[in-house]
Protein backbone atom coordinates (compact mmCIF):
# COMPACT_ATOMS: atom_id res chain seq x y z
CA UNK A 1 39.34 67.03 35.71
CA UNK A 2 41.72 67.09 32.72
CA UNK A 3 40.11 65.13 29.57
CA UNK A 4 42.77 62.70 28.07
CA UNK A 5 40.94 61.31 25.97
CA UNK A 6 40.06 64.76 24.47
CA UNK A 7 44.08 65.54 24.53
CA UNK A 8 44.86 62.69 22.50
CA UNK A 9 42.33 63.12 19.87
CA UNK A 10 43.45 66.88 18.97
CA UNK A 11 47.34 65.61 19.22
CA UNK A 12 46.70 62.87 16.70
CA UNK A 13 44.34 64.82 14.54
CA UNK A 14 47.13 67.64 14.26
CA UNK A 15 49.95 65.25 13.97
CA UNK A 16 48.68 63.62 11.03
CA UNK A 17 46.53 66.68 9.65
CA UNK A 18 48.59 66.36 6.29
CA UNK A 19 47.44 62.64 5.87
CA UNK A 20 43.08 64.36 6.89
CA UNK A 21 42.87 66.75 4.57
CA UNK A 22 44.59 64.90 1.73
CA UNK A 23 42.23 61.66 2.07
CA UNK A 24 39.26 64.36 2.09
CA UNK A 25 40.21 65.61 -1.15
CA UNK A 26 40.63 62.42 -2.65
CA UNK A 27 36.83 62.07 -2.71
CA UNK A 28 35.94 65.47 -3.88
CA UNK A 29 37.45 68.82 -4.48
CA UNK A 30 36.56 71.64 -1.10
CA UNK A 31 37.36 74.60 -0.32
CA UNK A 32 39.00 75.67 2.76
CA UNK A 33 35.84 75.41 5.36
CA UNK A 34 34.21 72.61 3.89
CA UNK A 35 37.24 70.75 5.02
CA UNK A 36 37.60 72.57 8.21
CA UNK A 37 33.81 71.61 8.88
CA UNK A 38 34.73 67.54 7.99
CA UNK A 39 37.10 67.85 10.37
CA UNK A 40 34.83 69.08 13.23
CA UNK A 41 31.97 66.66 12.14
CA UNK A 42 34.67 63.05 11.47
CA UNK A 43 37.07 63.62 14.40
CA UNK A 44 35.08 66.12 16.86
CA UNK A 45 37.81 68.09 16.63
CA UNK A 46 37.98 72.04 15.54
CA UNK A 47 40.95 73.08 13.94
CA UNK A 48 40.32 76.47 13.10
CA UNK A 49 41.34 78.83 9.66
CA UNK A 50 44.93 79.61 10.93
CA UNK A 51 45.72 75.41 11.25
CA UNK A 52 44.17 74.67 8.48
CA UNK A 53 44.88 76.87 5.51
CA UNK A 54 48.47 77.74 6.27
CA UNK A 55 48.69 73.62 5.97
CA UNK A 56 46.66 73.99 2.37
CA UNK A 57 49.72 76.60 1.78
CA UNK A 58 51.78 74.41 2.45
CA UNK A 59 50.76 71.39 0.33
CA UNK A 60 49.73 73.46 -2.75
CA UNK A 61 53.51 74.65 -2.43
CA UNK A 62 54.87 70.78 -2.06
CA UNK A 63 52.62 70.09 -5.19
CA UNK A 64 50.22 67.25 -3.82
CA UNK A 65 46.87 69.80 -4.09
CA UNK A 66 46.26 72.31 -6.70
CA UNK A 67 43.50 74.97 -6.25
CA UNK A 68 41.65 77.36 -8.31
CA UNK A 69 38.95 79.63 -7.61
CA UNK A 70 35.30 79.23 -8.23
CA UNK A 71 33.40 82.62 -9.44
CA UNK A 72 30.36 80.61 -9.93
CA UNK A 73 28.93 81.51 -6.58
CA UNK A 74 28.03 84.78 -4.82
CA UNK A 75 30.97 84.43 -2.89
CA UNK A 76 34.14 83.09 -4.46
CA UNK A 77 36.08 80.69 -2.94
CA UNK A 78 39.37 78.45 -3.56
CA UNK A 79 38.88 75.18 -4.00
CA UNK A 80 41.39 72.13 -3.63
CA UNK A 81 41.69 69.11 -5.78
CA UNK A 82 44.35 66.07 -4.91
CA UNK A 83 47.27 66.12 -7.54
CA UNK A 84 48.75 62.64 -8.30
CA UNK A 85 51.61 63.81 -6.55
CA UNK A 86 49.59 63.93 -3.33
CA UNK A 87 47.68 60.30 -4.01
CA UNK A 88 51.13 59.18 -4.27
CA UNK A 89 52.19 60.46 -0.90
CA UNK A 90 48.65 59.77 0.63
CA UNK A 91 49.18 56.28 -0.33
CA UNK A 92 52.87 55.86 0.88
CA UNK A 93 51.48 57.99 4.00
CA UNK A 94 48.77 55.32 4.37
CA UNK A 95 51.29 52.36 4.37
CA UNK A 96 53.70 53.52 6.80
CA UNK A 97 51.04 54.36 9.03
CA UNK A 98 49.79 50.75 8.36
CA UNK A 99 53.17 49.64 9.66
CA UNK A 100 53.80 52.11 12.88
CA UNK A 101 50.34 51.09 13.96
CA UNK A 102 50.88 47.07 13.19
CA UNK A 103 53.76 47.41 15.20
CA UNK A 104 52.48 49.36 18.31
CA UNK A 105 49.67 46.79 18.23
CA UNK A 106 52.60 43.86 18.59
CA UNK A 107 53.98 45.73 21.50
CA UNK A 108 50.35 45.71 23.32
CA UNK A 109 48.84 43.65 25.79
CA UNK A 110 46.95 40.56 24.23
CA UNK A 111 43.82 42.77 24.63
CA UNK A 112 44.37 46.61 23.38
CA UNK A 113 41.81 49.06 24.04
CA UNK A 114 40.72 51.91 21.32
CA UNK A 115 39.02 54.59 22.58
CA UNK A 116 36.58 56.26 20.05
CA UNK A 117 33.77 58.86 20.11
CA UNK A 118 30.45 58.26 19.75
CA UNK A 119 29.76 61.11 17.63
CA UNK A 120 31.57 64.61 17.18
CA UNK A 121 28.99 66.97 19.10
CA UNK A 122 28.92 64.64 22.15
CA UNK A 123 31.82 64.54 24.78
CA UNK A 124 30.71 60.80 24.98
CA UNK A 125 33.11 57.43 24.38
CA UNK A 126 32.79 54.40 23.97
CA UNK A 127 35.29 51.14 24.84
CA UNK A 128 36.07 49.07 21.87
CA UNK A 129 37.94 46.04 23.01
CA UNK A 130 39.83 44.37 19.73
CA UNK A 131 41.76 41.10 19.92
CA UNK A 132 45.56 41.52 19.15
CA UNK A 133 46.38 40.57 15.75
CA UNK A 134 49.11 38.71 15.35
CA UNK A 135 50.75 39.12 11.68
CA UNK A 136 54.24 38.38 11.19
């Protein structure tokens, strides 16, 4: 039997992948698999090297993350860091989401159910019922 729930998860995950990894490196600079493990571990999803640094490629290019690398260790490794350019975007990223969201949620039944996982390592889900909001 074909897991939709599983389906949707990865499709949203990679859909708004730019939005993940920039709100990860808000908190703290990582390197590549630090993020690809935070991933795994917040949205039980794996997203392996070739998704995820081609995307750190990618924003480093647009300007919202710089990196540099860090000798310190044994093994040297390329950290990211959020630029202001990238809070801004994270922020207008975070808004419009806001908004596509509020109005799916006004297009809903009274009652719309979330699915959400329990935890990443088990296949597990649990039913949260919310009330629909209704803001203007």
């Amino acid at each position: 039997m074909f897991n939709y729930q599983k389906e949707v998860q990865v499709k949203l995950t990679k859909g708004l992948l730019e939005m993940i990894i920039l709100q990860m490196l808000k908190t703290d600079p990582m390197h590549g698999y630090q993020i690809i493990t935070n991933i795994r571990r917040t949205f039980g999803v794996y997203l392996g090297p070739s998704t995820v640094y081609p995307m750190l490629t990618t924003l480093e290019r647009k300007g919202y993350v710089d990196s540099k690398w860090d000798i310190t260790n044994e093994r040297p490794r390329k950290v990211y860091s959020l630029t202001p350019d990238g809070d801004n975007i994270l922020t207008f990223t975070e808004g419009s989401l806001t908004l596509i969201c509020r109005n799916i949620t006004r297009t809903s039944a009274p009652e719309a159910a979330m699915i959400m996982p329990v935890s990443a390592t088990s296949g597990k889900a649990k039913r949260i019922i919310s009330a629909h909001a209704s803001t203007p």
